[in-house]
Protein backbone atom coordinates (compact mmCIF):
# COMPACT_ATOMS: atom_id res chain seq x y z
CA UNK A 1 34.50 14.12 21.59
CA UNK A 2 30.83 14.35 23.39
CA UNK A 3 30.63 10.39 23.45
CA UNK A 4 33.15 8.57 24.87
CA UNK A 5 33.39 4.59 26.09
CA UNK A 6 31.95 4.96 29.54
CA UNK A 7 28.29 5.83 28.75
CA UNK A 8 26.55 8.83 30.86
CA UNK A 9 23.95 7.51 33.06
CA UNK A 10 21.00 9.02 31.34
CA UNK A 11 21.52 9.85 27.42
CA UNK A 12 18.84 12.39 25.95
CA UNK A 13 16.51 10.40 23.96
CA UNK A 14 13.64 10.42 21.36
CA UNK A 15 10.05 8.71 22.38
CA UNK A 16 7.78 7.66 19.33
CA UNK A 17 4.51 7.64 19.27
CA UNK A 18 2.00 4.80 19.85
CA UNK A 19 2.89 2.21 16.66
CA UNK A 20 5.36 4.54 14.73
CA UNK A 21 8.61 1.71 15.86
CA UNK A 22 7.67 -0.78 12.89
CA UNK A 23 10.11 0.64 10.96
CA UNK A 24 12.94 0.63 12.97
CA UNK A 25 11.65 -3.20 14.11
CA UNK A 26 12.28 -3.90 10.23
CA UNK A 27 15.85 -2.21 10.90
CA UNK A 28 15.30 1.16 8.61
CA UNK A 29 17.66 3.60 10.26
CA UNK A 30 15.55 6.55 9.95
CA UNK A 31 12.98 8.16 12.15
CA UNK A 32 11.01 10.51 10.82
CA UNK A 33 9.73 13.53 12.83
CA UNK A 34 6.36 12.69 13.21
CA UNK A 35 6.94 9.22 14.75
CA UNK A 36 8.62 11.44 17.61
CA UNK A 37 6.42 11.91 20.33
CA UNK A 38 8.84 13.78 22.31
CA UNK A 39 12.01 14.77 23.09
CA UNK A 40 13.83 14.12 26.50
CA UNK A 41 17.07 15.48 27.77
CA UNK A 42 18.28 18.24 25.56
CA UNK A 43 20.27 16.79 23.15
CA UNK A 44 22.50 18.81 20.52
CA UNK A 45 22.83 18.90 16.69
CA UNK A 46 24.01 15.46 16.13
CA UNK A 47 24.12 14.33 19.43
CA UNK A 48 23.67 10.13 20.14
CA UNK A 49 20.23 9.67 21.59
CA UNK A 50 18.33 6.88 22.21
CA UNK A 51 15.47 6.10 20.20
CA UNK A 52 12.42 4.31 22.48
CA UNK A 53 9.14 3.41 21.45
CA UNK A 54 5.48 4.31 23.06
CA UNK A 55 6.00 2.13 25.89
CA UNK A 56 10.14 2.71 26.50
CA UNK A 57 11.70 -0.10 24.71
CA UNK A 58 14.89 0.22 22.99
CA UNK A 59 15.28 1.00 19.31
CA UNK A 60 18.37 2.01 18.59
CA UNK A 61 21.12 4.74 18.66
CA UNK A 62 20.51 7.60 16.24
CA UNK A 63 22.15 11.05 15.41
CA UNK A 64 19.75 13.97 16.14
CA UNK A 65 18.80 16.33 14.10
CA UNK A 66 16.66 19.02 15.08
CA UNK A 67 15.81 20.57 12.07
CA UNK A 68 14.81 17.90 9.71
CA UNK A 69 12.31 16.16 8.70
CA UNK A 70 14.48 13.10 9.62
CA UNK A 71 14.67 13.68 13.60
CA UNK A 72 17.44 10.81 14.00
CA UNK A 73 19.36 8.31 11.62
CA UNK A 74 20.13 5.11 13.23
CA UNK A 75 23.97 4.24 13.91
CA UNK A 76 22.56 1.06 15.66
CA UNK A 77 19.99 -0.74 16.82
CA UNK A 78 21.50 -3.11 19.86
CA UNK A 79 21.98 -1.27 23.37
CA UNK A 80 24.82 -2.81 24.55
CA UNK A 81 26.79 -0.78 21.43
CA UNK A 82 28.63 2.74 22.34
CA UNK A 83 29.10 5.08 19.49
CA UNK A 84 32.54 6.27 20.00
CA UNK A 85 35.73 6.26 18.01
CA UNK A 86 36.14 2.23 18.31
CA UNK A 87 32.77 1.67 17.12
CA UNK A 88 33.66 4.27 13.74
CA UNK A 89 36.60 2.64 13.76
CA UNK A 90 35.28 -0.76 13.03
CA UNK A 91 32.58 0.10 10.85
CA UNK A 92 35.05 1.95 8.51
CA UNK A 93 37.31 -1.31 8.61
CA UNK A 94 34.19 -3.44 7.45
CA UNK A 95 33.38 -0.97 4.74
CA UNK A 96 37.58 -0.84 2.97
CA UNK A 97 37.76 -4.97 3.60
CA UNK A 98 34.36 -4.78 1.27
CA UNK A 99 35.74 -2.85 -1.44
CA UNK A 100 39.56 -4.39 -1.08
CA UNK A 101 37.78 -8.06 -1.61
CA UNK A 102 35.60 -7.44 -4.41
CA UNK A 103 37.76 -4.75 -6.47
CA UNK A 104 41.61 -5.07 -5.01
CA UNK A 105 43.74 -2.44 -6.75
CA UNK A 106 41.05 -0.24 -8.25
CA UNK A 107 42.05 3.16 -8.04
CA UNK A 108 39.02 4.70 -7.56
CA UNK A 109 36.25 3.67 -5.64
CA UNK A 110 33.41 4.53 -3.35
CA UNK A 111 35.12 3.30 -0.01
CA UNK A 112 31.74 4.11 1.93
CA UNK A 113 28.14 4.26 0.74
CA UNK A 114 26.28 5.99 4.23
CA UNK A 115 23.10 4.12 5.36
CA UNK A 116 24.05 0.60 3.25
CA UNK A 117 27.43 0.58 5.04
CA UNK A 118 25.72 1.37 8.52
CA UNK A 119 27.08 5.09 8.45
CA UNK A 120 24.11 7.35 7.96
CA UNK A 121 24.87 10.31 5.81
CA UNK A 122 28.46 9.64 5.34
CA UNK A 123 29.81 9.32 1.60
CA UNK A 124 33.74 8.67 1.35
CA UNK A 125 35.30 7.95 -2.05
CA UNK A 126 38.99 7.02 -3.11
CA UNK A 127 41.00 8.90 -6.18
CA UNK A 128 44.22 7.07 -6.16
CA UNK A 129 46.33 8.62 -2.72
CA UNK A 130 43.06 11.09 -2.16
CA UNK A 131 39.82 10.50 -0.23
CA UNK A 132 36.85 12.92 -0.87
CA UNK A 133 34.56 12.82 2.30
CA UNK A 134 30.98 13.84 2.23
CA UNK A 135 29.12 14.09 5.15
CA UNK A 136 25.48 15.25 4.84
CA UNK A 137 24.11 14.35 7.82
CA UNK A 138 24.19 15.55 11.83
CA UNK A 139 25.75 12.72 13.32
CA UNK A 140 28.52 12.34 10.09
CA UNK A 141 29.52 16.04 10.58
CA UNK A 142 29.05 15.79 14.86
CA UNK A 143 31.99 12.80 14.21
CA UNK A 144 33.66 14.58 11.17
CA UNK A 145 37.17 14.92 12.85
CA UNK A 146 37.06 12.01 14.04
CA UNK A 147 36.38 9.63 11.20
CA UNK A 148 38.97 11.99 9.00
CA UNK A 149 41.37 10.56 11.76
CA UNK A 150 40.45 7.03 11.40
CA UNK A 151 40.45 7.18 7.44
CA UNK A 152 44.03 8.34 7.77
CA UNK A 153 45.11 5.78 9.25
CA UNK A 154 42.99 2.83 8.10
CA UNK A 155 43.63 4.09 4.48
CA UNK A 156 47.42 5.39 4.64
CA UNK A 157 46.28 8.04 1.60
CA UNK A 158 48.00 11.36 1.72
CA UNK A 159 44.93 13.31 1.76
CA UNK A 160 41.28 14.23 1.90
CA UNK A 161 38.85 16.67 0.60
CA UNK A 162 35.47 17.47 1.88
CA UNK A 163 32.57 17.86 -0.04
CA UNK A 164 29.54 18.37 2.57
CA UNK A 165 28.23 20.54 -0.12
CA UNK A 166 25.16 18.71 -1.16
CA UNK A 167 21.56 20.05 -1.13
CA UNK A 168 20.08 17.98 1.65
CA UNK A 169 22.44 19.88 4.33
CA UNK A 170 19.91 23.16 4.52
CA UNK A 171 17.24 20.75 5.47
CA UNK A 172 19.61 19.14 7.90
CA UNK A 173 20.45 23.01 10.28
CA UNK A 174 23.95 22.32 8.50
CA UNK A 175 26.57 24.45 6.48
CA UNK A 176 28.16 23.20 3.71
CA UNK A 177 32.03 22.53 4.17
CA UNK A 178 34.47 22.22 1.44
CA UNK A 179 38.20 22.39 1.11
CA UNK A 180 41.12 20.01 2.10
CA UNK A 181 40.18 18.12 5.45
CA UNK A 182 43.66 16.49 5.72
CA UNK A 183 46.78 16.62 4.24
CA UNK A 184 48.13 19.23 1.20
CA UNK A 185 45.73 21.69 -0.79
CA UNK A 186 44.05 19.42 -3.18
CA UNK A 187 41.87 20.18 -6.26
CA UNK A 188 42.41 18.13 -9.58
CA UNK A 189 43.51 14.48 -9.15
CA UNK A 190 44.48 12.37 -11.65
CA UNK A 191 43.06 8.02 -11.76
CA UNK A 192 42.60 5.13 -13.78
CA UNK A 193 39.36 3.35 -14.73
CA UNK A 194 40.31 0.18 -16.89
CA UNK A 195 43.56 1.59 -17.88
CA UNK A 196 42.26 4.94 -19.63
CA UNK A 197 42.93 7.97 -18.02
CA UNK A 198 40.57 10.48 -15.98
CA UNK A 199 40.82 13.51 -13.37
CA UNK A 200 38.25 14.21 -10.96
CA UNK A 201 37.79 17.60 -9.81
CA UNK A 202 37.23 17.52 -6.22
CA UNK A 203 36.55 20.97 -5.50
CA UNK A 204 33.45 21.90 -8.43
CA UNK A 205 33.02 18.38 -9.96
CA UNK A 206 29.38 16.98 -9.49
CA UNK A 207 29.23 14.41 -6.39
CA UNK A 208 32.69 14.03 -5.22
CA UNK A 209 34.66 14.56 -8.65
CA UNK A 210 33.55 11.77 -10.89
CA UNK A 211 30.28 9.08 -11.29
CA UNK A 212 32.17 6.06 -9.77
CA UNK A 213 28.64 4.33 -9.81
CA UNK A 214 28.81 4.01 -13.25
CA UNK A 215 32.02 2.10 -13.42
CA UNK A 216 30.58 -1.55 -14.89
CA UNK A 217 28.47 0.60 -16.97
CA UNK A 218 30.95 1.91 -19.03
CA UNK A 219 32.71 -1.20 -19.01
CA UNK A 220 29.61 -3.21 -20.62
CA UNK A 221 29.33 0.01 -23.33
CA UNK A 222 33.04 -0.62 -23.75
CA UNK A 223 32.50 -4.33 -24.72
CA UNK A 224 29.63 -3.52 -27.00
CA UNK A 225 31.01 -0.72 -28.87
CA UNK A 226 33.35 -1.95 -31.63
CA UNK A 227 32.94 -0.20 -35.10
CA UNK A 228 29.75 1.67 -34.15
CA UNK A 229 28.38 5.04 -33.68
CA UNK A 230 27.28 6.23 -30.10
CA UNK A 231 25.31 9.81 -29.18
CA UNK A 232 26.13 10.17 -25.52
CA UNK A 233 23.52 12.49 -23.94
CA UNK A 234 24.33 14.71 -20.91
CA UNK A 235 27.82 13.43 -21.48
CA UNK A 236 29.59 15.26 -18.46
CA UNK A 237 33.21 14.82 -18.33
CA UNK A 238 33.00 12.23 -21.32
CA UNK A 239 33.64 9.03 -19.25
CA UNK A 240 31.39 7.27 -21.14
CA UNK A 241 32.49 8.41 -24.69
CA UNK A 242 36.37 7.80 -23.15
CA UNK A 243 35.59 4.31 -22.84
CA UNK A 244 33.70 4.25 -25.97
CA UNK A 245 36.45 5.28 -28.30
CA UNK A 246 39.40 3.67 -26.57
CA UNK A 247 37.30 0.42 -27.31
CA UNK A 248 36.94 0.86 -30.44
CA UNK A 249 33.90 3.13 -31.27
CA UNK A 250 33.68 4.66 -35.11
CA UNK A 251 32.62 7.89 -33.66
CA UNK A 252 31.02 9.23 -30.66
CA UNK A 253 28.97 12.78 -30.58
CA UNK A 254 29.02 14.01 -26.89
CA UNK A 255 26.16 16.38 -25.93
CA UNK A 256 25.88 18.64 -22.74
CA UNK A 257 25.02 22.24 -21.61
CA UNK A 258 27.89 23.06 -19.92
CA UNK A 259 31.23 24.52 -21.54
CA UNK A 260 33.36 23.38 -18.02
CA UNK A 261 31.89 19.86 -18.65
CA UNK A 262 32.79 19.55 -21.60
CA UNK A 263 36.47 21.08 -21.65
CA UNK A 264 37.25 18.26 -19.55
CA UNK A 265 35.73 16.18 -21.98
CA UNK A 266 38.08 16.99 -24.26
CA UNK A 267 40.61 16.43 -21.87
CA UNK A 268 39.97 13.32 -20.80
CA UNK A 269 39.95 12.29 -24.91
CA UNK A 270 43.22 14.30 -25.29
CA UNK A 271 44.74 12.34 -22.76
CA UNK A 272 43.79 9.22 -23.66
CA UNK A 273 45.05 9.62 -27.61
CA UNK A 274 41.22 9.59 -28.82
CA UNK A 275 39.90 13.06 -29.59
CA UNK A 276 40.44 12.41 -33.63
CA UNK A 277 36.86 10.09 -32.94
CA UNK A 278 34.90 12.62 -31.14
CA UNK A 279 32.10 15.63 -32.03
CA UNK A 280 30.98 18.05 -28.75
CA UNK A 281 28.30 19.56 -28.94
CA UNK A 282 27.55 22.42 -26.28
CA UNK A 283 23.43 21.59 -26.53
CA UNK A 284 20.08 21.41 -24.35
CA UNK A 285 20.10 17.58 -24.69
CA UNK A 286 16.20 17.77 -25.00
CA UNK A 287 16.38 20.21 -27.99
CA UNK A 288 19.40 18.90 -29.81
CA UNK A 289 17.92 15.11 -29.82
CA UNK A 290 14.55 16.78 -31.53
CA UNK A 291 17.60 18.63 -33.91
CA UNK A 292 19.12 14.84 -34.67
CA UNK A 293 15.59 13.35 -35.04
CA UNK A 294 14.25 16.31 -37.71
CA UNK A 295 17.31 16.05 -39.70
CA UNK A 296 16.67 12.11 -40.06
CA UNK A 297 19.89 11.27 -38.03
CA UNK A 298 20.35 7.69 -36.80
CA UNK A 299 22.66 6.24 -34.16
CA UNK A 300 23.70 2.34 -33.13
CA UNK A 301 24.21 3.46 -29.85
CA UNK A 302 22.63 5.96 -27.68
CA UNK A 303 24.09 6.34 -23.53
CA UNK A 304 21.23 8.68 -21.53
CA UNK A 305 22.30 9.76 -18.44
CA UNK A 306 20.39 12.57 -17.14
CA UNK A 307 21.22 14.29 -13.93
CA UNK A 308 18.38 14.05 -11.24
CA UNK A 309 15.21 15.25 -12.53
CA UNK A 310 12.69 13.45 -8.98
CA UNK A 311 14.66 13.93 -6.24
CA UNK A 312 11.36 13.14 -4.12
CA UNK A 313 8.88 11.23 -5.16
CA UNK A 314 6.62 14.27 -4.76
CA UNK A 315 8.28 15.51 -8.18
CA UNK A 316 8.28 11.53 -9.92
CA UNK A 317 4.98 12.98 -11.82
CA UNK A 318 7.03 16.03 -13.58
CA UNK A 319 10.45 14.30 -13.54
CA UNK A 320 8.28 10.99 -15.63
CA UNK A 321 7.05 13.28 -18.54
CA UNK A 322 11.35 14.19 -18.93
CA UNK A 323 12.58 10.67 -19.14
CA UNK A 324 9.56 9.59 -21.29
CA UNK A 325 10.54 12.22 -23.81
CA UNK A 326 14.47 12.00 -23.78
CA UNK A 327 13.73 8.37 -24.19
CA UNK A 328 11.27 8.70 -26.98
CA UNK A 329 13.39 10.56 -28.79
CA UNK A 330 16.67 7.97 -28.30
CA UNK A 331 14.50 5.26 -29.51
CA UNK A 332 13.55 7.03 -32.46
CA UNK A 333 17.27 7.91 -33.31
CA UNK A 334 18.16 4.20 -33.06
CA UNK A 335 18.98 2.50 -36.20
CA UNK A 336 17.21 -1.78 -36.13
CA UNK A 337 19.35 -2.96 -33.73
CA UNK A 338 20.57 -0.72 -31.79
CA UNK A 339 21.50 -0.38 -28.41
CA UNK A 340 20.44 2.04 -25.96
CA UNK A 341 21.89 2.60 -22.30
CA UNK A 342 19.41 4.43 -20.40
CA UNK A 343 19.57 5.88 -16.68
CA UNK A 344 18.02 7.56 -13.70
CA UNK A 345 19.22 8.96 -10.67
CA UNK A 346 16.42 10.09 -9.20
CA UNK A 347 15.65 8.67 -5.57
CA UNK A 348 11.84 9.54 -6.22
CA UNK A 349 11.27 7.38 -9.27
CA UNK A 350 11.41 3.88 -8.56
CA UNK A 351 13.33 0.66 -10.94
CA UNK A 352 9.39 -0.23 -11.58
CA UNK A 353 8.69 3.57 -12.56
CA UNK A 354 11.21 3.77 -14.90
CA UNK A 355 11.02 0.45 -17.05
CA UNK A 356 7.04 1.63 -17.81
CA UNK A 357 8.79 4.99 -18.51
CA UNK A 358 10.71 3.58 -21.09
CA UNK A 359 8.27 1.08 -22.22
CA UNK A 360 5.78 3.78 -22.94
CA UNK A 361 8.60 5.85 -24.65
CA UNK A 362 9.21 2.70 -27.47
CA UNK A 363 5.45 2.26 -28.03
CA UNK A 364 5.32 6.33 -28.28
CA UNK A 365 8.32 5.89 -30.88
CA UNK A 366 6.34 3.01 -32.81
CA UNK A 367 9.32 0.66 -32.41
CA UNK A 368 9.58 -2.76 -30.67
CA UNK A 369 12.30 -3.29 -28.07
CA UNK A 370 13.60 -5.36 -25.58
CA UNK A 371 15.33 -5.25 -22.84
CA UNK A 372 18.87 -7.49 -22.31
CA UNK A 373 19.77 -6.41 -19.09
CA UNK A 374 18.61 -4.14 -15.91
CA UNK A 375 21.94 -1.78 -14.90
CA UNK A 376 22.90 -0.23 -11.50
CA UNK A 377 25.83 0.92 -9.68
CA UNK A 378 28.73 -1.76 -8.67
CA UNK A 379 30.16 -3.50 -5.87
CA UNK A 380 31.16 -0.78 -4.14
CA UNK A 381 27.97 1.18 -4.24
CA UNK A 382 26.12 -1.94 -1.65
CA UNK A 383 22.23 -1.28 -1.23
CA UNK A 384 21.27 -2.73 3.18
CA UNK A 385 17.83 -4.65 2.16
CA UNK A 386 16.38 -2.27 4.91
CA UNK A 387 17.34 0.55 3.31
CA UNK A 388 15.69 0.73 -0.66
CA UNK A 389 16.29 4.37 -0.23
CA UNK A 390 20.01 3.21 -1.16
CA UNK A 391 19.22 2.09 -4.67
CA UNK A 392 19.31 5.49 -6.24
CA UNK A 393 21.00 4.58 -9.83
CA UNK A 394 18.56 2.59 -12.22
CA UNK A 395 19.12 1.63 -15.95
CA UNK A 396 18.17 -0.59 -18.63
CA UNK A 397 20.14 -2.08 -21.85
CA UNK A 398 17.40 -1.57 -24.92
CA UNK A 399 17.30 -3.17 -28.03
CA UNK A 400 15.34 -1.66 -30.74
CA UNK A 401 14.51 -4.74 -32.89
C-alpha cells in the first residue's frame, strides 16, 4: 500500500484558487479542476493529497485524478484522519451495520452507495454469498485490493466480481476491470426479492447484475396490481412484470429492444410459475407505445423505466423532449383511473425537471392527473445532503382521473 498509518512528512497536495473552497466548506467531496490552482509534490493516479485553499488551510483528503475533470474526490475533510486500511475498514463497517439495521436478511442489496457512504466512486452490491464491486474512481481502484480484503472479511461471502466497467472510467485515465476479484469464477447468481425468484448476471447485466434501487418500487406495483392489466416499458429482465404477476396481475405485456433482456425475462417468469400471464414484445418502446395508442389499446397500469437518456445536464434539453413523449403516450394508453409508475435515471435532469416533464406530458395527452406519491431508490441506496449528485433515481405514482 502507498499510504500507511505513519503519515510522510510532506504529502503532495492540491492548492485552489482564490474563493473556489466554498464547496468543500459545505462538505461536497469533489473538486473540480478549475478550482485547482496548482499542483504540489507529484502525486500519482489516485494518490491521497491534501486539498488546501488560496491561503493554505486544510480541506480535506482527496484521491487524485489527473485526468478528469474531477481533480480529487474527498475521502475526508478532518486532518487528523489517515486514509489507510483502518480508516476503509471502518467506513465499510458503517456502511453493512446501515443496510443490516434497516433491511436484516435481504438477500440482495446495495451494501455501499460511493460518495453518500463517504467512499467516492466505490459501488459494492450483495447477491446472496456474492459481492459485485464497482469502482469508478482513482482513489476506489488505487485501494481496490485492499477494500476486496476488508469486504471478505467484514462480509464472510464466498466471492466477488468486479464491474469497473462503467462509462465514467475513460474520463477518469482508468481501464475498465471485470472478472472474479475473489473467490471461484462467478457469472450468473441466483437471489430472492420478496420471495420470487431472480438471477443477476454479473458479468453483461446492466449496473452490477440487477436494479436493486428499484426494490420498494416493485413492491408498491406489487400491492397495487390485483386483477389488472400492466404494459411495462423498457422492461429489462422483467423484475417489474415478475412482481406484477406473482401478485396477482390479469396480464402483463413486457416491451424492450433487446432479445438477451428479454430471454431472461422469460426466465425469471418461468421460474417463478407465471409465464401463462405474460406477452414480450421485442419493440422500440417509443414506436410500439405509438403502435398501442393507434390501435386504440388501453392499459390500468403502465411501469416506464427508461435507461439514462441526460447523463449531464448538458443533454437534460434532448433527454426532456424523450420522457415528455414516452410519457405522453402512457397517459394516453391509461384507461380513467389508472395508474402509471414513471422513472428517470438520469443524473442531469433534476426531481423538479421531471414532475413539469410529466405534467406537460398529461396536459399534452388532454387528461387530468394527479400525483399520489414521489418514488426513489430505498434504504440502501442513502443520498449525504452534501452530495444531491447522489439522488440519481426519480419517479412519480400518476393517476389519470
Amino acid at each position: 500500500m502507498n499510504q500507511t498509518a505513519s503519515r510522510p512528512l510532506r504529502l503532495p497536495g492540491l492548492r485552489l484558487k482564490a474563493g473556489r473552497e466554498r464547496s468543500l466548506l459545505r462538505r461536497h467531496p469533489w473538486v473540480f479542476s478549475g478550482a485547482v490552482d496548482r499542483v504540489e509534490g507529484n502525486p500519482g493516479l489516485g494518490q491521497t493529497v491534501a486539498v488546501r485553499s488560496a491561503d493554505g488551510a486544510f480541506l480535506g483528503w482527496g484521491a487524485y485524478s489527473p485526468d478528469s475533470r474531477i481533480a480529487a474526490r474527498i475521502w475526508d475533510f478532518d486532518e487528523s484522519t489517515v486514509i489507510d486500511v483502518p480508516f476503509f475498514r471502518a467506513r465499510l463497517a458503517r456502511a453493512l451495520a446501515l443496510r443490516e439495521r434497516l433491511l436484516p436478511g435481504e438477500q440482495a442489496v446495495r451494501l455501499v452507495h460511493a460518495e453518500s457512504d463517504g467512499l467516492p466512486g466505490l459501488v459494492v452490491d450483495r447477491y446472496g454469498d456474492v459481492l459485485t464491486l464497482q469502482a469508478s474512481s482513482a482513489g476506489a481502484q488505487h485501494w481496490r485490493e485492499a477494500i476486496a480484503d476488508l469486504l471478505l472479511e467484514l462480509t464472510g461471502v464466498t466471492g466477488i466480481f468486479e464491474r469497473s466497467d462503467a462509462d465514467s472510467l475513460a474520463v477518469e485515465g482508468l481501464q475498465p476491470r471485470t472478472g472474479t476479484l475473489r473467490g471461484p469464477e462467478l457469472g450468473e447468481v441466483p437471489f430472492q426479492e420478496q420471495g420470487l425468484r431472480f438471477r443477476a448476471n454479473l458479468a453483461h447485466g446492466h449496473k452490477t447484475g440487477f436494479y436493486l434501487d428499484q426494490r420498494d418500487n416493485r413492491a408498491l406495483l406489487g400491492s397495487l396490481c390485483a386483477g389488472q392489466e400492466v404494459l411495462d416499458c423498457f422492461c429489462y429482465v422483467g423484475a417489474f412484470a415478475t412482481v406484477a404477476l406473482a401478485r396477482g396481475a390479469k396480464h402483463v405485456t413486457l416491451v424492450d429492444s433487446s432479445a438477451d433482456a428479454l430471454d431472461t425475462a422469460a426466465v425469471h417468469l418461468a421460474d417463478n410459475a407465471v409465464a401463462a400471464g405474460a406477452e414480450l414484445v421485442q419493440a422500440d418502446v417509443f414506436q410500439y407505445l405509438r403502435r398501442l395508442r393507434d390501435q386504440g389499446r388501453s392499459f390500468d397500469i403502465v411501469v416506464l423505466d427508461p435507461p439514462k437518456f441526460a447523463p449531464t445536464v448538458a443533454t437534460a434539453e434532448r433527454a426532456a423532449r424523450g420522457y415528455k413523449d414516452i410519457n405522453l403516450l402512457a397517459f394516453k394508453l391509461l384507461r380513467p383511473g389508472g395508474l402509471l409508475f414513471t422513472f428517470s435515471c438520469s443524473g442531469g435532469v433534476s426531481a423538479d425537471l421531471f414532475r413539469k416533464i410529466v405534467a406537460g406530458a398529461a396536459l399534452d395527452a388532454g387528461v387530468d392527473a394527479q400525483v399520489l406519491r414521489h418514488l426513489g431508490p430505498g434504504h440502501d441506496h442513502p443520498v449525504d445532503l452534501s452530495f444531491p449528485e447522489g439522488e440519481y433515481l426519480k419517479g412519480l405514482l400518476c393517476r389519470r382521473c
